[in-house]
N, C-alpha and C. Protein backbone atom coordinates (compact mmCIF):
# COMPACT_ATOMS: atom_id res chain seq x y z
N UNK A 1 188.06 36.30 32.49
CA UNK A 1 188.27 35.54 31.29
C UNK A 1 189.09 36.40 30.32
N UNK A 2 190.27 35.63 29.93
CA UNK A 2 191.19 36.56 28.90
C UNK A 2 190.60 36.54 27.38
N UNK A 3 191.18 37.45 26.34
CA UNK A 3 190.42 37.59 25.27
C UNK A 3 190.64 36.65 25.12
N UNK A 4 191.30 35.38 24.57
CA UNK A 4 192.17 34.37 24.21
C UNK A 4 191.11 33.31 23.83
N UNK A 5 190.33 33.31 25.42
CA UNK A 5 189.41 32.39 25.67
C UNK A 5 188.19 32.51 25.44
N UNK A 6 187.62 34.16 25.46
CA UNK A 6 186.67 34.73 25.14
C UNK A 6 186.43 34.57 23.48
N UNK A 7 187.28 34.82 23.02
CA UNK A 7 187.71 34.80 21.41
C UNK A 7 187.10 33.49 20.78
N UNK A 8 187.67 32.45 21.44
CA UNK A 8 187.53 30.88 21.30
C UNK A 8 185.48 30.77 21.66
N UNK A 9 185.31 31.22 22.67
CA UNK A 9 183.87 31.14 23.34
C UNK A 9 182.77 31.55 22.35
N UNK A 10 183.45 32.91 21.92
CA UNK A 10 182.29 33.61 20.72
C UNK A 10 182.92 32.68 19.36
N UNK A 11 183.67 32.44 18.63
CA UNK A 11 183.31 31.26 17.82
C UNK A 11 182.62 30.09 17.91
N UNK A 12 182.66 29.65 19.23
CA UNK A 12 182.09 28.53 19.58
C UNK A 12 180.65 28.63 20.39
N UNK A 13 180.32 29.55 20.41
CA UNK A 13 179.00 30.33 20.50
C UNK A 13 178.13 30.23 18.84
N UNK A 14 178.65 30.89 18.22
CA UNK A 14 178.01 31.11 16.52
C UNK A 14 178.34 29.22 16.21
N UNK A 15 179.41 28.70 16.29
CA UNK A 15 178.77 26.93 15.82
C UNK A 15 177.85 26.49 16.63
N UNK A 16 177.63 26.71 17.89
CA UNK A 16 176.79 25.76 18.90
C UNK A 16 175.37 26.40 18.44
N UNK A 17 175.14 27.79 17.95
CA UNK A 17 174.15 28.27 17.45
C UNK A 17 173.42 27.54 16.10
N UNK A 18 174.30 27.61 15.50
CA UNK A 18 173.77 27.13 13.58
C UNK A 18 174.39 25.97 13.17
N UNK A 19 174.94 25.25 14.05
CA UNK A 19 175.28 23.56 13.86
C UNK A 19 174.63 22.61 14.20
N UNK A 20 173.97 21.40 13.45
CA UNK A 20 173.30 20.25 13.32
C UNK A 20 174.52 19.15 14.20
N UNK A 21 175.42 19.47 13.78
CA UNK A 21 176.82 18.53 14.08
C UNK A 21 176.68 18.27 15.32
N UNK A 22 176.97 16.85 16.25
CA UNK A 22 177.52 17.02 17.34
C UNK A 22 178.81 17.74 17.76
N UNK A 23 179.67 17.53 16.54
CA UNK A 23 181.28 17.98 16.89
C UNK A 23 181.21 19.22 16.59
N UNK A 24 180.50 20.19 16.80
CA UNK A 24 181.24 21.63 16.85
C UNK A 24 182.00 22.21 17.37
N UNK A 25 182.07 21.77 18.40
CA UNK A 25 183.42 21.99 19.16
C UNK A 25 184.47 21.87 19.22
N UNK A 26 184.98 20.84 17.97
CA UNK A 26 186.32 20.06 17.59
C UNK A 26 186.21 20.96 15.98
N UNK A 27 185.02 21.55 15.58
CA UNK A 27 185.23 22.75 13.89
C UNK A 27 185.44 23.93 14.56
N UNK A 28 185.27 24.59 16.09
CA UNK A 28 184.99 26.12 16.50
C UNK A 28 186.81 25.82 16.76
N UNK A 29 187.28 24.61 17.50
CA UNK A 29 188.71 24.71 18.13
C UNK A 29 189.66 25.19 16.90
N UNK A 30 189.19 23.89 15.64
CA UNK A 30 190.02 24.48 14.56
C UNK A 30 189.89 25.66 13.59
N UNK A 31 188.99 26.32 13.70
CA UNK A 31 188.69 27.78 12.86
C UNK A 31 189.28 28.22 13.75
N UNK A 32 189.28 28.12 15.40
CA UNK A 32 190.14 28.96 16.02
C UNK A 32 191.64 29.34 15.96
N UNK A 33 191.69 27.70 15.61
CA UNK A 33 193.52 27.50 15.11
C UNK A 33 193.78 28.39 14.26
N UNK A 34 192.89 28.81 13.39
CA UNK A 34 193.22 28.22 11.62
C UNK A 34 193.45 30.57 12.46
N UNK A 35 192.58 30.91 12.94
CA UNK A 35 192.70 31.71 12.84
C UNK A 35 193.71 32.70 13.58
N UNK A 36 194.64 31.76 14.63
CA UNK A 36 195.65 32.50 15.21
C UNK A 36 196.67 32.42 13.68
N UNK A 37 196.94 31.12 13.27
CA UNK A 37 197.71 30.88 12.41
C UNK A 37 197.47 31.63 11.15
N UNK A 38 196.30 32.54 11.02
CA UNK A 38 196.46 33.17 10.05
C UNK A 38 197.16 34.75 10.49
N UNK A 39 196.73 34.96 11.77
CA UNK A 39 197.25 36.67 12.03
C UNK A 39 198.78 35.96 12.68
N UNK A 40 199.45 35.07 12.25
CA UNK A 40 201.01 34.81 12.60
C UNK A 40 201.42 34.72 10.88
N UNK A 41 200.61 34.79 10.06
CA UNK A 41 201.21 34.91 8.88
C UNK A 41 200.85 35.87 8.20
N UNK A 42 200.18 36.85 8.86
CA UNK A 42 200.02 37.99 8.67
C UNK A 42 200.91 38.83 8.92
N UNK A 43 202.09 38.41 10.32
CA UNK A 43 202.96 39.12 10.34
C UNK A 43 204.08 38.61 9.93
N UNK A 44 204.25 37.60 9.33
CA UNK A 44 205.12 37.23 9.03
C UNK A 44 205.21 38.17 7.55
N UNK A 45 204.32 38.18 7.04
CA UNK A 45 204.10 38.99 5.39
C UNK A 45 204.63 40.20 5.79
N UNK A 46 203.95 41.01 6.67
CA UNK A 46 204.33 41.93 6.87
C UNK A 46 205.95 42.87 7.38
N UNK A 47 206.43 41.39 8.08
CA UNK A 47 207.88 41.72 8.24
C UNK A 47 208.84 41.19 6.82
N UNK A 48 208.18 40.34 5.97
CA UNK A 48 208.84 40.36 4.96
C UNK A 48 208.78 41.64 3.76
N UNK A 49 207.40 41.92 3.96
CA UNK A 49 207.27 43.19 3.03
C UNK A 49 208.66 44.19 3.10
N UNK A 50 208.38 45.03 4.85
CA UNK A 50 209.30 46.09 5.34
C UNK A 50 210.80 45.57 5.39
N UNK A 51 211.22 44.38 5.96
CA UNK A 51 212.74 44.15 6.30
C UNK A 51 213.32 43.17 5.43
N UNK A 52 212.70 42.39 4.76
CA UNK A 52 213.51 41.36 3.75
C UNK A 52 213.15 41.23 2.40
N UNK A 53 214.00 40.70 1.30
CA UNK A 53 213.45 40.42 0.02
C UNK A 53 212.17 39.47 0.15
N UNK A 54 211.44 39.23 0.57
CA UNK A 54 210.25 37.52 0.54
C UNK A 54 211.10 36.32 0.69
N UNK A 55 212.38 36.11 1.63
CA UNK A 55 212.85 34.81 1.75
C UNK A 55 212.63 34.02 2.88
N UNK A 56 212.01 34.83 3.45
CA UNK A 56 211.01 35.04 4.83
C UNK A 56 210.07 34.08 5.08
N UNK A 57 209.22 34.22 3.30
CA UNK A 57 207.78 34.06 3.09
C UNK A 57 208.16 32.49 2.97
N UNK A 58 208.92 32.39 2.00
CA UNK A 58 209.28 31.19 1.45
C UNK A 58 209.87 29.97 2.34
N UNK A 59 210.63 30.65 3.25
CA UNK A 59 211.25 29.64 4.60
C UNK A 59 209.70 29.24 5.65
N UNK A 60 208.77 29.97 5.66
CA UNK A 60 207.73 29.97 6.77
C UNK A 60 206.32 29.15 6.17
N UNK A 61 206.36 28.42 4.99
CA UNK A 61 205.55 27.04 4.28
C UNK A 61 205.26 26.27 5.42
N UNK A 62 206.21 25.22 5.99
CA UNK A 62 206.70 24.44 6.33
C UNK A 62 206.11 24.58 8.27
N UNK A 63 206.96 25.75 8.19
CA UNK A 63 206.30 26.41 9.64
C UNK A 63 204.85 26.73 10.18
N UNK A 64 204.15 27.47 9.28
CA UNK A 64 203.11 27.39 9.55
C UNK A 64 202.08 26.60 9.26
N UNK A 65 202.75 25.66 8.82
CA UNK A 65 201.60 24.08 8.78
C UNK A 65 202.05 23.47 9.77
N UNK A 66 203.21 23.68 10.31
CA UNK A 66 203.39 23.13 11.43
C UNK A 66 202.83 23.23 13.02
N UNK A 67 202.62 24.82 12.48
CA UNK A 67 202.39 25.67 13.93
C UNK A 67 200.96 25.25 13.75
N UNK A 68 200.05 25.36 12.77
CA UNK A 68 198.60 25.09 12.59
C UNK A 68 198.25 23.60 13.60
N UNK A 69 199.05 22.70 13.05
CA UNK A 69 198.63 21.38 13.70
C UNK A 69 199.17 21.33 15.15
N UNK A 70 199.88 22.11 15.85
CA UNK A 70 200.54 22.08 16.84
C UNK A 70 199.39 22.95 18.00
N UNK A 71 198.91 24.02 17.06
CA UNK A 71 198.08 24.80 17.98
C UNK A 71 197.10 24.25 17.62
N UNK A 72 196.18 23.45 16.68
CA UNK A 72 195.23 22.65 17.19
C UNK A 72 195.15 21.38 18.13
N UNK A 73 196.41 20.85 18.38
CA UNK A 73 196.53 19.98 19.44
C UNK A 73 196.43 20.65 20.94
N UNK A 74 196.99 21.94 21.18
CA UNK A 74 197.24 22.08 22.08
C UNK A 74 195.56 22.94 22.48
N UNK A 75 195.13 23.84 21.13
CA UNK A 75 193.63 23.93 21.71
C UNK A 75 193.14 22.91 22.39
N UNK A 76 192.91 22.26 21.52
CA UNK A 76 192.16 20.74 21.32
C UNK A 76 192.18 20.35 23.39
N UNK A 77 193.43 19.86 23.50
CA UNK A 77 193.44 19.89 25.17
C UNK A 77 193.18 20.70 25.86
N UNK A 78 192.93 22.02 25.72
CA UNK A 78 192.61 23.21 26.32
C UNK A 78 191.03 23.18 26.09
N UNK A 79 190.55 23.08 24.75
CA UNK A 79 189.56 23.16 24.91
C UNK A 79 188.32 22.70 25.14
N UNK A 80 188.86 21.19 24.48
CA UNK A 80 187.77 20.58 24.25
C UNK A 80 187.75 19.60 25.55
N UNK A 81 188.07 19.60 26.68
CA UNK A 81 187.65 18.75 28.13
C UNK A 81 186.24 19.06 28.17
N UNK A 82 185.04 18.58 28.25
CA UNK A 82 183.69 18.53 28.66
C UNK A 82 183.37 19.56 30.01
N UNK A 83 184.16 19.01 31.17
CA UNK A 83 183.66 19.94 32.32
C UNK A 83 184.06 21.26 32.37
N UNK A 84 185.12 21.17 31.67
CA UNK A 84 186.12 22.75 31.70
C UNK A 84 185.47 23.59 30.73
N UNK A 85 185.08 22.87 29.67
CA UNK A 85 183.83 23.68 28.52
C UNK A 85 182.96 24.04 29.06
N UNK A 86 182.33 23.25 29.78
CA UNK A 86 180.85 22.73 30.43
C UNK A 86 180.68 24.83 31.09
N UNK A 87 181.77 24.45 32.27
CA UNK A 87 181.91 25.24 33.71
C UNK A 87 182.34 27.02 32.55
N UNK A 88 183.36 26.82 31.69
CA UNK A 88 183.70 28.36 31.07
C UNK A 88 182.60 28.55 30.36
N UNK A 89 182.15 27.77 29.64
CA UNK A 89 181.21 28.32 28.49
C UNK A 89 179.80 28.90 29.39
N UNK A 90 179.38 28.31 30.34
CA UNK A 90 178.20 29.55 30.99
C UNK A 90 178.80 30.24 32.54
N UNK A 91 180.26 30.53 32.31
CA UNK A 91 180.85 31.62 32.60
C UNK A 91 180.40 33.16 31.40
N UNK A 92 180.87 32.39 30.63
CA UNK A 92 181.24 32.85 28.96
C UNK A 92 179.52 33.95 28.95
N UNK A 93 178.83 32.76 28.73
CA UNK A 93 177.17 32.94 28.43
C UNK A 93 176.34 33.81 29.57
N UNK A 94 177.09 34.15 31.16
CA UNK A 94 176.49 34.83 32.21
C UNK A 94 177.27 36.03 31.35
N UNK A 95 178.43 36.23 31.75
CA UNK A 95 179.43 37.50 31.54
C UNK A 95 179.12 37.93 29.82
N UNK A 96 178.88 37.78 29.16
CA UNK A 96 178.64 38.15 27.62
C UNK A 96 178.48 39.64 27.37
N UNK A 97 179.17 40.38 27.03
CA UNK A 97 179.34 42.09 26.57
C UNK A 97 179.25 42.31 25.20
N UNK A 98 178.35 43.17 24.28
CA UNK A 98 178.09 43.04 23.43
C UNK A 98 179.31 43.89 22.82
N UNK A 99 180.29 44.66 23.65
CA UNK A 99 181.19 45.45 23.13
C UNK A 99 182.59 44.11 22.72
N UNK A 100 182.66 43.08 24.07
CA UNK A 100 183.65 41.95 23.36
C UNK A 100 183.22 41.19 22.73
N UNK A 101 181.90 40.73 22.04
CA UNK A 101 181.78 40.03 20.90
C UNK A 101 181.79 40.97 19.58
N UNK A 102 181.46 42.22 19.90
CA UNK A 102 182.01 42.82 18.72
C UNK A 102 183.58 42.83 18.38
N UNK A 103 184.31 43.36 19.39
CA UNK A 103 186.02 43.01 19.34
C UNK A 103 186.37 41.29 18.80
N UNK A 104 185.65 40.78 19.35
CA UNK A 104 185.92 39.38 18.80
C UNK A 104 185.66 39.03 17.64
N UNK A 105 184.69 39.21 16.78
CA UNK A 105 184.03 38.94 15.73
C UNK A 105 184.64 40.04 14.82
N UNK A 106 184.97 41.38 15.04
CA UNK A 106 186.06 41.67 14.14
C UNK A 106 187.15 41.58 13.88
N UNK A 107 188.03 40.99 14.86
CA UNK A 107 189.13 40.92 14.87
C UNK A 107 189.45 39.86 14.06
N UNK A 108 188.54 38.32 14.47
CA UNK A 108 188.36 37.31 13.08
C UNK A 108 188.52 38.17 11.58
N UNK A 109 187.03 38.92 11.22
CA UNK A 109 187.42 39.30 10.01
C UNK A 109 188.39 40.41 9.67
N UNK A 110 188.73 41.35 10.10
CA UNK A 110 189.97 41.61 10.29
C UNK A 110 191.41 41.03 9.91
N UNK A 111 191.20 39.67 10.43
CA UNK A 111 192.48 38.98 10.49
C UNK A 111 192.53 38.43 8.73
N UNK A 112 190.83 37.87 8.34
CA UNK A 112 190.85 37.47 6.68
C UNK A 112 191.18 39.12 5.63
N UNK A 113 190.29 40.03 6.33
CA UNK A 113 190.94 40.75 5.25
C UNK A 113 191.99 41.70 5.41
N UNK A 114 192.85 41.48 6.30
CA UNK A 114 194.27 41.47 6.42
C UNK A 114 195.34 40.84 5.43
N UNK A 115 194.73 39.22 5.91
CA UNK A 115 195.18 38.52 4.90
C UNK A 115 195.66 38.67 3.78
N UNK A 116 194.17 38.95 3.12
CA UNK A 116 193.68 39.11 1.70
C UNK A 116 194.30 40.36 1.20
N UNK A 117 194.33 41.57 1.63
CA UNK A 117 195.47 42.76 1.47
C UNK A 117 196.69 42.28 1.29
N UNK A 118 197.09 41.85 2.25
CA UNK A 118 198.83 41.64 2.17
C UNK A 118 198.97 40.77 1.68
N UNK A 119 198.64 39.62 0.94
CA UNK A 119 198.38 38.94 -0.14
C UNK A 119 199.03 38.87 -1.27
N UNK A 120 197.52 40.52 -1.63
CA UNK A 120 198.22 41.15 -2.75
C UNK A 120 198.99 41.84 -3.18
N UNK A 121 199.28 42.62 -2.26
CA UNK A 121 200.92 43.24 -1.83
C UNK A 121 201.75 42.67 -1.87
N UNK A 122 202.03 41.30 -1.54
CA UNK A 122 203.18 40.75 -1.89
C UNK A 122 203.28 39.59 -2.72
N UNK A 123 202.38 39.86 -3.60
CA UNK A 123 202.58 38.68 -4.24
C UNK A 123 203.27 38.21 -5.59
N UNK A 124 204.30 39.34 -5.78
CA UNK A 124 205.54 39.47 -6.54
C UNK A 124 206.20 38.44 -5.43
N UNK A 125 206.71 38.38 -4.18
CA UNK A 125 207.42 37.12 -3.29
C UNK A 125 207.24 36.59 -3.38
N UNK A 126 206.13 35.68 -3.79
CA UNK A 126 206.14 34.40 -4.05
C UNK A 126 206.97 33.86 -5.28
């Protein structure tokens, strides 16, 4: 199992844990989105910081609302099939390493207070 999927598994591990919801699986796909799409605008900040004035920042609005809804569609088919969940997720739940849910679960927060740094670093570009 690649991190990719593993990544996706331990989010969707912590909703299937502390969710009332039937649909957790359609809130774990999109926090998952929400969270590639945030470490792609993480580097996007970051290559505007080092190589450009912030015209970077300003062209990539548009884009990454785009890319957001694009990679929740394409989770969405990836993830959310029933048997393919069904069959990975107690793949997921046999194989479980407490060293990759730590990598996983920081790398999430990581990715917010990444964010939240480069943020404020650049927030003369805006």
């Amino acid at each position: 199992m690649n991190f990719y999927i593993y990544w996706f598994f331990a989010i969707y591990h912590i909703y299937k844990r502390f969710s009332w919801d039937k649909d957790f699986g359609l809130f774990a796909t999109g926090l998952f989105s929400l969270l590639i799409t945030l470490s792609l605008n993480c580097l996007i900040i970051i290559i505007a910081l080092f190589f450009s004035n912030g015209d970077i920042i300003k062209q990539s609005k548009y884009f990454l609302i785009s890319f957001f809804i694009l990679l929740f569609i394409v989770n969405g088919f990836i993830f959310l099939r029933k048997d393919w969940l069904n069959r990975n997720y107690s793949i997921y739940i046999e194989g479980r390493k407490m060293i990759k849910d730590i990598i996983s679960i920081s790398a999430s927060v990581l990715i917010f207070l990444g964010l939240i740094i480069l943020s404020t670093f650049s927030r003369d570009l805006f």
